[in-house]
N, C-alpha and C. Protein backbone atom coordinates (compact mmCIF):
# COMPACT_ATOMS: atom_id res chain seq x y z
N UNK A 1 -1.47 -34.22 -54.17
CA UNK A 1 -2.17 -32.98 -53.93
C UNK A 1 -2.44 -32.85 -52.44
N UNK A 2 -2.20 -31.72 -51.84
CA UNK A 2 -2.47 -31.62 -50.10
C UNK A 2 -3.61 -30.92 -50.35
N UNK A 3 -4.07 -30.83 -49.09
CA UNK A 3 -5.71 -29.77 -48.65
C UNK A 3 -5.13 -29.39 -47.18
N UNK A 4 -5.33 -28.24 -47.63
CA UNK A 4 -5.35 -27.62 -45.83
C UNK A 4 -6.78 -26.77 -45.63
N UNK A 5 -7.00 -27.08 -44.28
CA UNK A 5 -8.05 -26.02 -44.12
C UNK A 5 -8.34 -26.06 -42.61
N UNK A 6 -8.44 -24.63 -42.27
CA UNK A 6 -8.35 -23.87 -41.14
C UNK A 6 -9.84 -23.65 -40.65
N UNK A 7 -9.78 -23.81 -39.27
CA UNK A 7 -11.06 -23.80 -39.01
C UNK A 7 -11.03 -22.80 -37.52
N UNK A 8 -12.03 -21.75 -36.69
CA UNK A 8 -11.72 -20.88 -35.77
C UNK A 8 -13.27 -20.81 -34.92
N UNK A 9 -13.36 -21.07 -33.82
CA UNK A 9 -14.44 -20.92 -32.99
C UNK A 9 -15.35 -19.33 -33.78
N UNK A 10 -16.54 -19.34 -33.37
CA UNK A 10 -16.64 -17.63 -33.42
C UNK A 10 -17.57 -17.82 -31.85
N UNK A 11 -18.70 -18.22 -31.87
CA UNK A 11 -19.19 -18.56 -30.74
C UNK A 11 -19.96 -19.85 -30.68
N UNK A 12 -20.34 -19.87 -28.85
CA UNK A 12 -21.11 -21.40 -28.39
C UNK A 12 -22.44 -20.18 -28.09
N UNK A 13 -23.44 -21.17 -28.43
CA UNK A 13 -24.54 -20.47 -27.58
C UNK A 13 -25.53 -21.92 -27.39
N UNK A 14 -25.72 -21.96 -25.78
CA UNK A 14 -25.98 -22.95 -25.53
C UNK A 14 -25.26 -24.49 -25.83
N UNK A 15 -25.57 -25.43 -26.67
CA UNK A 15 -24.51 -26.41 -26.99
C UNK A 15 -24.14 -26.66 -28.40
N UNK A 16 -24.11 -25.45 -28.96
CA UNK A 16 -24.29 -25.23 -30.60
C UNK A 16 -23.23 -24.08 -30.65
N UNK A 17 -22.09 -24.91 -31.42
CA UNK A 17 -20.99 -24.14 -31.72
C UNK A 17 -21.26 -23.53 -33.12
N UNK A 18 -20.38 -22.20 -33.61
CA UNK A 18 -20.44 -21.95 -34.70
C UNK A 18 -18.97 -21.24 -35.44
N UNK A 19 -18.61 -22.19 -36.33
CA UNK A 19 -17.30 -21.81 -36.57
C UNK A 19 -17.11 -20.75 -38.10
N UNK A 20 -16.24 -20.28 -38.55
CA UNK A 20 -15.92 -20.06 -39.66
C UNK A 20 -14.26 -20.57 -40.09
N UNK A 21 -14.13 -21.25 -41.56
CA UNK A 21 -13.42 -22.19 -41.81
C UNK A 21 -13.23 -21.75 -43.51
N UNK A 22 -12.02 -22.37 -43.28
CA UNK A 22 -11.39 -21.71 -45.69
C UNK A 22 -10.12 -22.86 -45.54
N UNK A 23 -9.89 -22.17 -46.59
CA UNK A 23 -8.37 -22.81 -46.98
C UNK A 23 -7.60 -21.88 -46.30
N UNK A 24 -6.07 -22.85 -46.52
CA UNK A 24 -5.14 -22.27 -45.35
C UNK A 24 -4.73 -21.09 -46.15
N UNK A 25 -4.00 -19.60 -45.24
CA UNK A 25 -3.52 -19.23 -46.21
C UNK A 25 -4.10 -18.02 -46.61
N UNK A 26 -6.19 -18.19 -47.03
CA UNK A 26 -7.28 -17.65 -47.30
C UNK A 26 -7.81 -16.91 -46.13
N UNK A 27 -9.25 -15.86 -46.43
CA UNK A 27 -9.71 -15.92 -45.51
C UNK A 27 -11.12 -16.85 -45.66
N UNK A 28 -10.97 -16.91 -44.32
CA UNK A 28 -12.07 -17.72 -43.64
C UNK A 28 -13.22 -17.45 -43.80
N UNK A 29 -13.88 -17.60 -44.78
CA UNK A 29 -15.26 -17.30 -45.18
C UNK A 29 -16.59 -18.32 -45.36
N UNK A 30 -16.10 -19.43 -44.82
CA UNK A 30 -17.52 -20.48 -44.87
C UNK A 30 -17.37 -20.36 -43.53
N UNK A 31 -19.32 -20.86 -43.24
CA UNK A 31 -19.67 -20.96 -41.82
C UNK A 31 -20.02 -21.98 -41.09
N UNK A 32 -20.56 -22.65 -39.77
CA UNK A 32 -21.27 -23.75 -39.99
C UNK A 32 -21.13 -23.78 -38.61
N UNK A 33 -22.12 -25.08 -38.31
CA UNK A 33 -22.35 -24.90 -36.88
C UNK A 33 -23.17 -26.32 -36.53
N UNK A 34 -22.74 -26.71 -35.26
CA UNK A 34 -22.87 -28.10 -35.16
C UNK A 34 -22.96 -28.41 -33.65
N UNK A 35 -24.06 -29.21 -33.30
CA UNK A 35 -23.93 -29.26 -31.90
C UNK A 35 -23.21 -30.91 -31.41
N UNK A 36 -22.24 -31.23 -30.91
CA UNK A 36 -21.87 -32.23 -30.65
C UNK A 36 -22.33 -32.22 -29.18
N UNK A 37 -22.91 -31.90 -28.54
CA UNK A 37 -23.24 -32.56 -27.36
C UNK A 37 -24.85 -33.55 -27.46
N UNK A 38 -25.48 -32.93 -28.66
CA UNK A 38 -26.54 -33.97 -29.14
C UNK A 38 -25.95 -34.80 -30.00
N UNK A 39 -24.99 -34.64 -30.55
CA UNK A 39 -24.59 -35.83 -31.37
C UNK A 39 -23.84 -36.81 -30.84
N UNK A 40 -23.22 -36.61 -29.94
CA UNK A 40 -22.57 -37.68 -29.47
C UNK A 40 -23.43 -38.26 -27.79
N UNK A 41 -24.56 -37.56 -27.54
CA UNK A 41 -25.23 -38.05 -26.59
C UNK A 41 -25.98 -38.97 -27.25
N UNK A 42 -26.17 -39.48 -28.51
CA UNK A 42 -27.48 -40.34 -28.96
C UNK A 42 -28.42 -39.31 -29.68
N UNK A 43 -28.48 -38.27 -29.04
CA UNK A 43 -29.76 -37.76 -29.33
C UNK A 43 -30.42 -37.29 -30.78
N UNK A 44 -29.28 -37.45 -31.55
CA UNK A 44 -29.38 -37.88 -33.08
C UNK A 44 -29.68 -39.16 -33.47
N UNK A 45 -30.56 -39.47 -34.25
CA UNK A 45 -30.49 -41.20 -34.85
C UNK A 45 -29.21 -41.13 -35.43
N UNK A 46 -28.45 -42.64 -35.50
CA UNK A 46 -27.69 -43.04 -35.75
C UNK A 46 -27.35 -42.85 -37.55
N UNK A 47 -28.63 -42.64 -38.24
CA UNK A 47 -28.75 -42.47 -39.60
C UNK A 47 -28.94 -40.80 -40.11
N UNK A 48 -28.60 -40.04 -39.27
CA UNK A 48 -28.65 -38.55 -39.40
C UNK A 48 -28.08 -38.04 -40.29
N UNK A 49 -28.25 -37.32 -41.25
CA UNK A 49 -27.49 -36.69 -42.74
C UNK A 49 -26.47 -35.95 -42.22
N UNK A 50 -24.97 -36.16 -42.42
CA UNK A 50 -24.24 -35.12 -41.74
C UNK A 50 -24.75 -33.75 -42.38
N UNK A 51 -25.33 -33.16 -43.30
CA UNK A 51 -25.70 -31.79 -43.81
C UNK A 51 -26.56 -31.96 -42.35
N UNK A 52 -27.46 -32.62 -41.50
CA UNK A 52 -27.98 -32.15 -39.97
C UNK A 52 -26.93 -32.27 -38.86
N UNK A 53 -26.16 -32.53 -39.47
CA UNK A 53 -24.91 -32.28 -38.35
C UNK A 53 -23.92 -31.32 -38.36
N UNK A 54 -23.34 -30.96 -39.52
CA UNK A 54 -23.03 -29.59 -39.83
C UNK A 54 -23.70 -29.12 -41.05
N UNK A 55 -24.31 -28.13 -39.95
CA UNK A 55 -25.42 -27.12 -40.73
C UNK A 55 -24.39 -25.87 -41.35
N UNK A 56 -24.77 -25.84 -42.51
CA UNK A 56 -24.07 -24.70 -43.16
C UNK A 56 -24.82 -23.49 -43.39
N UNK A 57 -23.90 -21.79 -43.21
CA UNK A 57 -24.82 -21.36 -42.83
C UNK A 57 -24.42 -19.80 -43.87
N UNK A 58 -23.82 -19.94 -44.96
CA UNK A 58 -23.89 -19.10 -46.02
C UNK A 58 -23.57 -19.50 -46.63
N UNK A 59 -23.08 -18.39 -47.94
CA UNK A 59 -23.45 -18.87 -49.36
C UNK A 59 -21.58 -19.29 -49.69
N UNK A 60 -20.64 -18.76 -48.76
CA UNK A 60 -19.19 -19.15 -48.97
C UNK A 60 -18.44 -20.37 -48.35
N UNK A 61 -19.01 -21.40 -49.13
CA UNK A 61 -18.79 -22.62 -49.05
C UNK A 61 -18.20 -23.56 -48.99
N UNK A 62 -17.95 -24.94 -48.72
CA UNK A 62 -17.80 -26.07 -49.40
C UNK A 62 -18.20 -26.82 -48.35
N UNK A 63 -19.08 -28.15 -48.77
CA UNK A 63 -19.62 -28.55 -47.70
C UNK A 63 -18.66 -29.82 -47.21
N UNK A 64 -18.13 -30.59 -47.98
CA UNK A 64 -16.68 -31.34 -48.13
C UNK A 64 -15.48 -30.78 -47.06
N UNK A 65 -15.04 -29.55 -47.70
CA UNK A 65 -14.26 -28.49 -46.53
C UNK A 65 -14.90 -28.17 -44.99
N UNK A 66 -16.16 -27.90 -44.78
CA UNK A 66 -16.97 -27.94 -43.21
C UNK A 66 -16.61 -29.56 -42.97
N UNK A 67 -17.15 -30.23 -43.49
CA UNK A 67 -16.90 -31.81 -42.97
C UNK A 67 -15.36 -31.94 -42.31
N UNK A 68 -14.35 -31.77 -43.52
CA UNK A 68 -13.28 -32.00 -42.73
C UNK A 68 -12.70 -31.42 -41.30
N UNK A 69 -13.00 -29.94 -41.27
CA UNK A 69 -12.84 -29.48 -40.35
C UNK A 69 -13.70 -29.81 -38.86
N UNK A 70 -14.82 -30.16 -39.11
CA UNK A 70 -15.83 -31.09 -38.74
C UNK A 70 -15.00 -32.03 -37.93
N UNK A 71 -14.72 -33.17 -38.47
CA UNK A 71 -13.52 -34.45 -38.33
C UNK A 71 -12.77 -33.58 -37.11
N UNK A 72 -11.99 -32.74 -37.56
CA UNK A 72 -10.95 -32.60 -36.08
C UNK A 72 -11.67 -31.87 -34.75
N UNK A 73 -12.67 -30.72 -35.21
CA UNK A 73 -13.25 -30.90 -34.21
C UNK A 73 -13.69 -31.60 -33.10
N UNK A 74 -14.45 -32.69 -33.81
CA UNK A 74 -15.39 -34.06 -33.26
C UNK A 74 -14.02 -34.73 -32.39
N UNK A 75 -12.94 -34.78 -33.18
CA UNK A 75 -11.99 -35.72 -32.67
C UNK A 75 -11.85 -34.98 -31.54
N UNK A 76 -11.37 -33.68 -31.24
CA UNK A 76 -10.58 -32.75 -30.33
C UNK A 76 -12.18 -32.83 -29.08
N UNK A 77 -13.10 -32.72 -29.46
CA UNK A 77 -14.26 -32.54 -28.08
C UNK A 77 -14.19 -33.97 -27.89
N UNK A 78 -13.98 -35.09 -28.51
CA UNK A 78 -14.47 -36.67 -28.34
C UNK A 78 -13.25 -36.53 -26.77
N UNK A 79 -11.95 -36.06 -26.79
CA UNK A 79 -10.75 -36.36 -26.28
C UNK A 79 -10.66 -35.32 -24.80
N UNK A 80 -11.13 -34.22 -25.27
CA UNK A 80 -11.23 -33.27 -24.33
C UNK A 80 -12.64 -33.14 -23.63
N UNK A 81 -13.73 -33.14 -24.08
CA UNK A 81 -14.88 -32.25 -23.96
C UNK A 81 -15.45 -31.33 -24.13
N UNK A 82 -14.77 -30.51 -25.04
CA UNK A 82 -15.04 -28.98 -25.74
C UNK A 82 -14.38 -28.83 -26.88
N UNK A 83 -15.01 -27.86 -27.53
CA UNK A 83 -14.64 -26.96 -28.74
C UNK A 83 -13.65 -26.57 -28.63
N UNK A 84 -12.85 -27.20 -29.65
CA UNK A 84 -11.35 -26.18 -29.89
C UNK A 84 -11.90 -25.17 -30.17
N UNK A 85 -11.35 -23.92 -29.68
CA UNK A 85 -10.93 -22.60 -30.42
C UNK A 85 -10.46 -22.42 -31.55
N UNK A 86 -9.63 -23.20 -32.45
CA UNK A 86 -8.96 -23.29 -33.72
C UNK A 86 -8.31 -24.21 -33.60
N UNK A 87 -8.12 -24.34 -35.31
CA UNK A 87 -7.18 -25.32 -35.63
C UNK A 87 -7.27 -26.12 -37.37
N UNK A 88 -7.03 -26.86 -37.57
CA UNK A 88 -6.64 -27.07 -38.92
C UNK A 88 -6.84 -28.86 -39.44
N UNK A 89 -7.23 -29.12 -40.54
CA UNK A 89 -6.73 -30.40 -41.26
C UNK A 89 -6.08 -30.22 -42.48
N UNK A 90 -5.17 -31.32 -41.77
CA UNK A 90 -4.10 -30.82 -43.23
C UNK A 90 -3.83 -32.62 -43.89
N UNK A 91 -3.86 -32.62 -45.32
CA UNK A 91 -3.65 -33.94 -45.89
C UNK A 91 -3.02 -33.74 -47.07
């Protein structure tokens, strides 16, 4: 079984990105938003619920699906220093 899912900047305000993200294919109707410049500064305890790390932010969901997209994010700012604009996990 594969999973794809697409994920697209909408905006930064301050150091709190906020994306909208679906299956590939779909539209993009879950939201969520996550600041990695406190998370990867420490400034989170180390034991932080990822639901406080990506905050979800309507009712068109999956919180499994934000996570993954989550994952390439984190990877893509860990490598660069910023928010992709878009992009995808695919398995």
């Amino acid at each position: 079984m594969a999973f794809c899912i697409e994920f697209e900047l909408i905006e930064i305000e301050n150091t709190i990105a906020r994306y909208r993200y679906g299956d590939c294919l779909r539209e993009l109707n879950g939201m969520f938003e996550t600041d990695l410049y406190r998370f990867t500064s420490g400034e989170l305890p180390g034991d932080t619920s990822m639901a406080d790390v990506v905050v979800l932010l309507n009712n068109h969901q999956s919180q499994w699906s934000a996570i993954k997209a989550f994952t390439k994010i984190y990877r893509h700012f860990q490598e660069h220093g910023e928010y992709p604009a878009k992009g995808g996990y695919y398995a």
